[in-house]
N, C-alpha and C. Protein backbone atom coordinates (compact mmCIF):
# COMPACT_ATOMS: atom_id res chain seq x y z
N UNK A 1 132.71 110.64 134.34
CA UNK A 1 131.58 111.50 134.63
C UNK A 1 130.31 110.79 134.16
N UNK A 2 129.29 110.94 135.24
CA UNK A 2 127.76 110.06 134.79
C UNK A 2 127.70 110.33 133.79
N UNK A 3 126.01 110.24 132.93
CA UNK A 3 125.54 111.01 132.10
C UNK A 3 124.82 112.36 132.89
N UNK A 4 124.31 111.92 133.90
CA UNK A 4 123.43 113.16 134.40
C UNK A 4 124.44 114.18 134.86
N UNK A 5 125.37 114.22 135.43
CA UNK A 5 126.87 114.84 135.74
C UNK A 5 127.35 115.23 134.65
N UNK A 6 127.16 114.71 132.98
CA UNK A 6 127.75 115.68 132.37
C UNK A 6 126.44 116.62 131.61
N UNK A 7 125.62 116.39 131.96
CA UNK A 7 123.88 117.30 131.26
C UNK A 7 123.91 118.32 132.30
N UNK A 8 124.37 118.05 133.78
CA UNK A 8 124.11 119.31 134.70
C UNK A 8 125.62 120.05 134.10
N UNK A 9 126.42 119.89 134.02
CA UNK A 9 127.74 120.66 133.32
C UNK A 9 126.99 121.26 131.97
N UNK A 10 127.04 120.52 131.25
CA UNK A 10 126.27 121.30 129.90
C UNK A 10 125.09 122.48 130.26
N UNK A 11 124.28 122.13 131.28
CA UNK A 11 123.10 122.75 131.31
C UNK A 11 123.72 123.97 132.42
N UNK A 12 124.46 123.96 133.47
CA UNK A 12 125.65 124.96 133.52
C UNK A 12 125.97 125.49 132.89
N UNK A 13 126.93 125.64 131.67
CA UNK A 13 127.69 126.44 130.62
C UNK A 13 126.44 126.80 129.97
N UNK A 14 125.53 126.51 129.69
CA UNK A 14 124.47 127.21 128.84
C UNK A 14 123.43 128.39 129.56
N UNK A 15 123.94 128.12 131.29
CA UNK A 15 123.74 129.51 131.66
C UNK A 15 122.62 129.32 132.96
N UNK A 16 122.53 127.75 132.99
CA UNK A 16 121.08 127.27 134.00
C UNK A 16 120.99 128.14 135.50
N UNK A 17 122.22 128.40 135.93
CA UNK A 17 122.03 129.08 137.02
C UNK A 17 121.33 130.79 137.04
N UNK A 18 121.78 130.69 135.84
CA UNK A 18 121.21 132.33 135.30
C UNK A 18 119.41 132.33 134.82
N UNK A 19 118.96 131.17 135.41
CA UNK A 19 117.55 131.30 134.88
C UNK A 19 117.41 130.80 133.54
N UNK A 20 118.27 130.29 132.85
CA UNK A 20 118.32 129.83 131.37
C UNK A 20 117.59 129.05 131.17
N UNK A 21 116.47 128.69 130.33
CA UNK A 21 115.62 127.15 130.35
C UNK A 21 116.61 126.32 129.27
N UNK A 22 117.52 126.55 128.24
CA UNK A 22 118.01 126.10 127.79
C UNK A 22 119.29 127.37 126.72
N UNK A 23 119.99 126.43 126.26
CA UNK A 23 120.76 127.31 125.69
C UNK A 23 120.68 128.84 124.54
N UNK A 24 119.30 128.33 124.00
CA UNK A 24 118.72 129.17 123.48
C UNK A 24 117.59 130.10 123.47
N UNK A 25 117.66 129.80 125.18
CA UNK A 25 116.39 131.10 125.86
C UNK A 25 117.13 132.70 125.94
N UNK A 26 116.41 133.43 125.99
CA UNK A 26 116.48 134.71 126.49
C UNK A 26 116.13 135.76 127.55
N UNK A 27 116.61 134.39 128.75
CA UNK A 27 115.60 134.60 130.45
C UNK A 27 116.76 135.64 130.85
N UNK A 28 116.49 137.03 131.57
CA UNK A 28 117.32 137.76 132.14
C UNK A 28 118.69 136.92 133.09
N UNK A 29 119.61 137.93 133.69
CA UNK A 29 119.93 137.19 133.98
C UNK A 29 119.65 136.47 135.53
N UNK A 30 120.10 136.25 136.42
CA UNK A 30 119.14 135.67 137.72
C UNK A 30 120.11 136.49 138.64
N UNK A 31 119.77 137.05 140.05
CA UNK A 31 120.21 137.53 140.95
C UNK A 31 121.23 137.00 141.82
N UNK A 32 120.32 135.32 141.58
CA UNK A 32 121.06 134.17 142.40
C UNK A 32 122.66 133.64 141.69
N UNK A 33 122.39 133.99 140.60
CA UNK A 33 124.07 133.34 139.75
C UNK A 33 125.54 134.01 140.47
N UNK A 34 125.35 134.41 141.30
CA UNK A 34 127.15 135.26 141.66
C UNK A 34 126.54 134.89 143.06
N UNK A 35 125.93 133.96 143.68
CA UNK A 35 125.52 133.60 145.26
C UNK A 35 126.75 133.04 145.54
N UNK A 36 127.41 133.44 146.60
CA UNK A 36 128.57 131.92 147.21
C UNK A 36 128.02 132.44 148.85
N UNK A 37 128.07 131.36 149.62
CA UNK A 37 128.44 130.24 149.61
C UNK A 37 127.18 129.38 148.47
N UNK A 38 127.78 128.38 147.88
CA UNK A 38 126.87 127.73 147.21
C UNK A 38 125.57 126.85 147.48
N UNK A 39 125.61 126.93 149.45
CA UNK A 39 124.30 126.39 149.94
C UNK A 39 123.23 127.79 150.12
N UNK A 40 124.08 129.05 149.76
CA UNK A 40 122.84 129.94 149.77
C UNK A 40 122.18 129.96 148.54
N UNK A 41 122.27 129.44 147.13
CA UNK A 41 121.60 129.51 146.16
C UNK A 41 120.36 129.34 146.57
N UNK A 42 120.06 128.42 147.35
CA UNK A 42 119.05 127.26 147.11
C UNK A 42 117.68 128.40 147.91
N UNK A 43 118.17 129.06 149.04
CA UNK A 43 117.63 130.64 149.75
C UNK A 43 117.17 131.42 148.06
N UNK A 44 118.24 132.13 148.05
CA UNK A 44 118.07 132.72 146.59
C UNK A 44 117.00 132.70 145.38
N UNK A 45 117.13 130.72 145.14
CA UNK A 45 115.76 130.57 144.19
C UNK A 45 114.88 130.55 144.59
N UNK A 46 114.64 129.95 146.10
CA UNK A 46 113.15 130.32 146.44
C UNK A 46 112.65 131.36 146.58
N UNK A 47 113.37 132.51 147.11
CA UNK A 47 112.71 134.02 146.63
C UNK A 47 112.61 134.41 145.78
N UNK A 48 113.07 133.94 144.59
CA UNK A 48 112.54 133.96 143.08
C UNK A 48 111.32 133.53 143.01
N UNK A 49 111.09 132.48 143.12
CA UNK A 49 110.30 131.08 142.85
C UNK A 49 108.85 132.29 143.79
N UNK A 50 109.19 132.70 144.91
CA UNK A 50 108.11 133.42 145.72
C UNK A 50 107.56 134.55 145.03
N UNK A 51 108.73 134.93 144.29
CA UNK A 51 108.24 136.14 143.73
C UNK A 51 107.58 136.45 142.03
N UNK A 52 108.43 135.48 141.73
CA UNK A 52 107.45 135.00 140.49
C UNK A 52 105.88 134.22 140.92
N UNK A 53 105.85 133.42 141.63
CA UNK A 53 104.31 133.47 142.53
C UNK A 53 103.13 134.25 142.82
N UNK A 54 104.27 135.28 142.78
CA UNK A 54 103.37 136.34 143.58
C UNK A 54 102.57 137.04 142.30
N UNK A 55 103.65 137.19 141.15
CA UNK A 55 102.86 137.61 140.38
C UNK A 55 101.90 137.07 139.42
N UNK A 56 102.24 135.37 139.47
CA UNK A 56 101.90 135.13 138.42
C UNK A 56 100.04 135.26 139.14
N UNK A 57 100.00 135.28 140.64
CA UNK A 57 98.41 134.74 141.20
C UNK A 57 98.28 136.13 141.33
N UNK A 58 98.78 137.80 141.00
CA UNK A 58 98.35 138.41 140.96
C UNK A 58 97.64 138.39 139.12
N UNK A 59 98.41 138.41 138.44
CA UNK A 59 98.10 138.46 137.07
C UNK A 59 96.56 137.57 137.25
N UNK A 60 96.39 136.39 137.79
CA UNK A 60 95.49 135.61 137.82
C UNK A 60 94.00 136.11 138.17
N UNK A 61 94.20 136.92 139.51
CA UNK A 61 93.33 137.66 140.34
C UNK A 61 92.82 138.72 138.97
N UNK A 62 93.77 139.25 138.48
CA UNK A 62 93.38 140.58 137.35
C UNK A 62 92.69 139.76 136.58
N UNK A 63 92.82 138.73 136.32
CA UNK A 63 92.48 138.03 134.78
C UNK A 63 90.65 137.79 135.61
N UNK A 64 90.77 137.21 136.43
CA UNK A 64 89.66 136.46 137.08
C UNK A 64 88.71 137.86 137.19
N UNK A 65 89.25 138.83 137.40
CA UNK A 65 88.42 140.31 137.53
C UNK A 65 88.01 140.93 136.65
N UNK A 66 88.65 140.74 135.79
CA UNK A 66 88.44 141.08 134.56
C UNK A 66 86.95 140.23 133.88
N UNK A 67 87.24 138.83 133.89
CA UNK A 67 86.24 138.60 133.66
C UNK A 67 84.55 138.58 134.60
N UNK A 68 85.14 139.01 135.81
CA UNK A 68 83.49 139.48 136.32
C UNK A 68 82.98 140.52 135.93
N UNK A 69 84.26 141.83 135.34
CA UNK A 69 84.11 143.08 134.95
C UNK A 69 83.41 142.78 133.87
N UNK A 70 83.25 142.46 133.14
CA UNK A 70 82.48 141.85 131.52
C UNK A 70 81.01 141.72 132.06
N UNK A 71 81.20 140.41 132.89
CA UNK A 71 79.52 140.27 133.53
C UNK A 71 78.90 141.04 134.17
N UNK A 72 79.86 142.04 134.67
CA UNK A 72 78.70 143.14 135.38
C UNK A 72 78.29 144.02 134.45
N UNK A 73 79.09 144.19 133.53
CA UNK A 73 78.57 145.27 132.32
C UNK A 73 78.25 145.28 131.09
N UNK A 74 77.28 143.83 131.66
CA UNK A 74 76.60 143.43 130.37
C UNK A 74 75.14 144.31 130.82
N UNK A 75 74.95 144.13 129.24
CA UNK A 75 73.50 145.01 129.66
C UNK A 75 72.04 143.72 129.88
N UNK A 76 71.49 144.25 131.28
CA UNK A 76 70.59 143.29 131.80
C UNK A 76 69.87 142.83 130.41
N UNK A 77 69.66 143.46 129.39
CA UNK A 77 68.74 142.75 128.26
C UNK A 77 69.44 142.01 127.20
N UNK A 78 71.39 141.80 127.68
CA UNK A 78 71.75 140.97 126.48
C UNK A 78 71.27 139.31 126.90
N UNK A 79 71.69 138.33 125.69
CA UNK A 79 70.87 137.28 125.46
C UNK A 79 71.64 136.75 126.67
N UNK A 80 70.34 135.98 126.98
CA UNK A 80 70.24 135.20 128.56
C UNK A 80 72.13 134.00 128.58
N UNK A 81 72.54 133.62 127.37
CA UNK A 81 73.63 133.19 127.42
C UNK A 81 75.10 133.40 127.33
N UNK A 82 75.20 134.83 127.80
CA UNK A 82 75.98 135.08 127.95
C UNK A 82 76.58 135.16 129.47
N UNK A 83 75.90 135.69 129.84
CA UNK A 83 76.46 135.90 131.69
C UNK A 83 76.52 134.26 132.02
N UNK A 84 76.12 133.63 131.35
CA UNK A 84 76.45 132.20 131.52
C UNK A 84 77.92 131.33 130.92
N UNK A 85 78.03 132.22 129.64
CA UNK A 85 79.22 131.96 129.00
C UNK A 85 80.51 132.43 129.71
N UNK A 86 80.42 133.87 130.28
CA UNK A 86 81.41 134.35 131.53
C UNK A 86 81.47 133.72 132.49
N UNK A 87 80.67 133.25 133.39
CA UNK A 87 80.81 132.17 134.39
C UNK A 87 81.66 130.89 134.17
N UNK A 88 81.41 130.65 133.08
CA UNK A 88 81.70 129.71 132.54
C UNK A 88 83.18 129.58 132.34
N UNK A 89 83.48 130.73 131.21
CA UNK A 89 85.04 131.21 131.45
C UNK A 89 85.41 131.35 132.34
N UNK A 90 84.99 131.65 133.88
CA UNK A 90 85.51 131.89 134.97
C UNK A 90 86.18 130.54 135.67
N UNK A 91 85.29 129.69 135.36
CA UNK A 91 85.15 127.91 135.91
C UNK A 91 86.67 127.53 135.46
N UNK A 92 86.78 128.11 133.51
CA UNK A 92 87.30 127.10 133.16
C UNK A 92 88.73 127.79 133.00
N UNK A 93 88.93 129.17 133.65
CA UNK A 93 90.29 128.94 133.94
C UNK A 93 90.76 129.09 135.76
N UNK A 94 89.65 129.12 136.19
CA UNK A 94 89.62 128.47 137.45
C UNK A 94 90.35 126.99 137.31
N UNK A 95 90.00 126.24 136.62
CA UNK A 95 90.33 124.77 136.20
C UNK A 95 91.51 124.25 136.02
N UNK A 96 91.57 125.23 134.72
CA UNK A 96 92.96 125.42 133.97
C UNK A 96 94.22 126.03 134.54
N UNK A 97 94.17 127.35 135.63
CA UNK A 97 95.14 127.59 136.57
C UNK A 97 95.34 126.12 137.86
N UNK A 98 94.70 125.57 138.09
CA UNK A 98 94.70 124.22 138.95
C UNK A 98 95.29 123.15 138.55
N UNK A 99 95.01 122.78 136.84
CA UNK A 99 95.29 121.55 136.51
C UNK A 99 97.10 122.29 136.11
N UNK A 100 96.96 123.23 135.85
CA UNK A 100 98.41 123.93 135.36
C UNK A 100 99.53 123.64 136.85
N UNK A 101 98.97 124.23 137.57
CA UNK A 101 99.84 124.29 138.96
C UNK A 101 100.34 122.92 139.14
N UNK A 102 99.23 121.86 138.95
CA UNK A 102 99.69 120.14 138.91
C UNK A 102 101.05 119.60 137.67
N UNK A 103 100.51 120.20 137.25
CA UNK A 103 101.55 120.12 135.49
C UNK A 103 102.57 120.56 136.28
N UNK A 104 102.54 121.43 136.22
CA UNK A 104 104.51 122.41 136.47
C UNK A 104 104.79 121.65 137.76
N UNK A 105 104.50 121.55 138.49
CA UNK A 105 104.75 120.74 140.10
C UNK A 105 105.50 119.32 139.58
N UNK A 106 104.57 118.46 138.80
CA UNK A 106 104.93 117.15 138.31
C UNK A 106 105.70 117.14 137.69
N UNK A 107 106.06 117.82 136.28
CA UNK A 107 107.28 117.97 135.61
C UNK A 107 108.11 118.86 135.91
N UNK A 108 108.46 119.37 136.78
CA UNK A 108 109.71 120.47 137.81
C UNK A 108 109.82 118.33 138.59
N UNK A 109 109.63 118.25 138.55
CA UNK A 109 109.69 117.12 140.32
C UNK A 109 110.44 116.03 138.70
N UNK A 110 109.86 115.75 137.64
CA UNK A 110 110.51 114.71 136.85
C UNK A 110 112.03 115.12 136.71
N UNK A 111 111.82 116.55 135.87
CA UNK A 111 113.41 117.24 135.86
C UNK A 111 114.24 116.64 136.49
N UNK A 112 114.10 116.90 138.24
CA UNK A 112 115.43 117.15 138.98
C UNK A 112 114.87 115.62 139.42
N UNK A 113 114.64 114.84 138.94
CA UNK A 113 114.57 113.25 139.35
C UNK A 113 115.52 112.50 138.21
N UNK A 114 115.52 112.92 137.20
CA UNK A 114 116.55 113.00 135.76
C UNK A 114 117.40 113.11 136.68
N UNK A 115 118.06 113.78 137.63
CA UNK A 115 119.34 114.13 137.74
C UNK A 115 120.11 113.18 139.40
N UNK A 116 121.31 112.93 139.36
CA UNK A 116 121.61 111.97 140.58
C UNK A 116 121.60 113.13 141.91
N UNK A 117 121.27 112.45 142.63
CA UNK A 117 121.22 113.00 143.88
C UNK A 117 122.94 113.86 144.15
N UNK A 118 123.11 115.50 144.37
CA UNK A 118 124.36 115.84 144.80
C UNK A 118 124.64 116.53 143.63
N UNK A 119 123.61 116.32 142.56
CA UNK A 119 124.33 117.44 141.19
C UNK A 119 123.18 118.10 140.99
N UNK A 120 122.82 118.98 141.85
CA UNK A 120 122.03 119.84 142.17
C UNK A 120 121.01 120.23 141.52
N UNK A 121 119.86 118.54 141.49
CA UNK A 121 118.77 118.59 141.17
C UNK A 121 117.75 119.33 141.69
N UNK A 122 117.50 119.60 143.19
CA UNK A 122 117.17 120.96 143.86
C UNK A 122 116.92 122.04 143.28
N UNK A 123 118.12 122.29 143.25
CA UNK A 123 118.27 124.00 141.99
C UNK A 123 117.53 124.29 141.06
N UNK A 124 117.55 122.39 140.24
CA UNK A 124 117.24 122.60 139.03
C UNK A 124 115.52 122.47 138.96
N UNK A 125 115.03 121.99 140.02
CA UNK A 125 113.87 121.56 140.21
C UNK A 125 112.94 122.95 140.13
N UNK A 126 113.60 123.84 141.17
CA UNK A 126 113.72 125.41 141.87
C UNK A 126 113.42 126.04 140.19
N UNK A 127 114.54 126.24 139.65
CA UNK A 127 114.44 126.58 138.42
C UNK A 127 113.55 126.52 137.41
N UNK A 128 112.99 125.52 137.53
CA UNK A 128 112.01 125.11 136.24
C UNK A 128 110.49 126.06 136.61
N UNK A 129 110.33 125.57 138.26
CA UNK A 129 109.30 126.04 138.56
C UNK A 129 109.16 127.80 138.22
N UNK A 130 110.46 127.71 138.39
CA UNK A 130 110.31 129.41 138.29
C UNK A 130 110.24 129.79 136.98
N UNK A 131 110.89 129.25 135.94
CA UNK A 131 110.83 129.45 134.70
C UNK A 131 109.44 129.35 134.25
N UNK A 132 108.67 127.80 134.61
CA UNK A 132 107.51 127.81 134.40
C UNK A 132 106.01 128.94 135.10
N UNK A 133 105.97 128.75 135.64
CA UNK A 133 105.78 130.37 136.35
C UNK A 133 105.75 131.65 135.81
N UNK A 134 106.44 132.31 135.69
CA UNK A 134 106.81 133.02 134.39
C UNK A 134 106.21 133.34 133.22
N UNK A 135 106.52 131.73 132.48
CA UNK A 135 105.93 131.55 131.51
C UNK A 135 104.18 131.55 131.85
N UNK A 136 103.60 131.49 132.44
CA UNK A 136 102.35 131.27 132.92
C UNK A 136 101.54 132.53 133.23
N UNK A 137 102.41 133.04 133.54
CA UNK A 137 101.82 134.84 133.79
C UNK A 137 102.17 135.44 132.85
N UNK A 138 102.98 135.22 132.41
CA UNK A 138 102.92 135.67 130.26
C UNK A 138 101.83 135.12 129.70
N UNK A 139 101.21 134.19 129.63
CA UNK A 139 99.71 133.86 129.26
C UNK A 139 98.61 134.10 129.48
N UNK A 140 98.85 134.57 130.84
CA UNK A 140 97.70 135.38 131.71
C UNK A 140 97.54 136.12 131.46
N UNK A 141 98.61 136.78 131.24
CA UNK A 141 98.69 138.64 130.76
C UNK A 141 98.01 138.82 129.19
N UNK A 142 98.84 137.68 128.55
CA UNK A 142 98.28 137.55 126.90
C UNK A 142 97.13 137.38 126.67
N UNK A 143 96.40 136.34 127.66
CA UNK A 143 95.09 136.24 127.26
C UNK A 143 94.19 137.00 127.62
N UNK A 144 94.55 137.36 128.90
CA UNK A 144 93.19 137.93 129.81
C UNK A 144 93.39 138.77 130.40
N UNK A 145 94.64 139.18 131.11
CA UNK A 145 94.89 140.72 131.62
C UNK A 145 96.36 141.56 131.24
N UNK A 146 96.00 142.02 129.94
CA UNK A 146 97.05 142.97 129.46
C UNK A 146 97.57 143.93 130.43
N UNK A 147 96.82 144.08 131.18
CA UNK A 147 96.71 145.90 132.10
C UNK A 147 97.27 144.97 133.64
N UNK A 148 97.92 143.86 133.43
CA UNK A 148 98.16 142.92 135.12
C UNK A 148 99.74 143.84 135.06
N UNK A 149 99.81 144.53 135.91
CA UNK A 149 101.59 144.65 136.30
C UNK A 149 101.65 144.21 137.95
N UNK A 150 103.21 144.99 138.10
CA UNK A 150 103.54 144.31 139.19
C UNK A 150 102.82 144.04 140.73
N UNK A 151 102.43 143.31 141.14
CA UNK A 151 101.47 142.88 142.58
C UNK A 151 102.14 144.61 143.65
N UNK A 152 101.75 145.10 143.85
CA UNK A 152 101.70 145.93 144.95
C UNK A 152 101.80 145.71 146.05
């Protein structure tokens, strides 16, 4: 057995198909894990992957609203640097959701390049993104829109 053939086995038993980022996460479990035939997984994570999407650029939209909500209800006589400082925040996670999307894209794509072609680097690629994702609209929510639930 390769090495990468026995890390996708390990990373298997620790639950990877179940959304696991590693053995000691606490990711629900995944919809897709009891899929057979085993070429429908790959269906499966991308409607994950879509649907974690969906929320994480709704959470985003809230966050981004949130902060115009601030600038509109500032009062016209606070100091001239603030409605500048909100803009500003607006830019810079305008920025920061962009340079993020590049991040998770590039390291999801290193992952399943770690792995030999046929031991279902795909999946795992699928996976990360979604995990990462996730994780990303948990930050969104943390930082900037507590009140973001599910996209409608």
């Amino acid at each position: 057995m390769t090495q990468a053939e026995m890390r996708y086995a390990a990373l298997v038993r620790c639950g990877v198909l179940a959304f696991v980022a590693g053995c000691a996460s606490q990711a629900p479990s995944s919809p897709c894990a009891d899929i057979r035939p085993r070429a429908d997984v790959a269906a499966c994570l991308e409607g994950e992957l879509r649907s974690a999407t969906r929320q994480m650029d709704h959470c985003y939209e809230t966050a981004v609203g949130w902060l115009r909500e601030l600038e509109a209800a500032l009062d016209p006589n606070a100091q001239p640097g603030s409605r500048a400082a909100l803009r500003e925040a607006e830019d810079a996670l305008r920025n920061a959701q962009s340079a993020w999307t590049r991040l998770r894209d590039e390291f999801c794509a290193s992952v399943a390049a770690s792995y030999s072609p046929g031991s279902g680097a795909g999946d795992l690629e699928l996976m990360c993104h979604i995990e990462l994702t996730r994780l990303q609209t948990d930050l969104l929510r943390r930082h900037f829109a507590p009140q973001c639930t599910e996209p409608r």
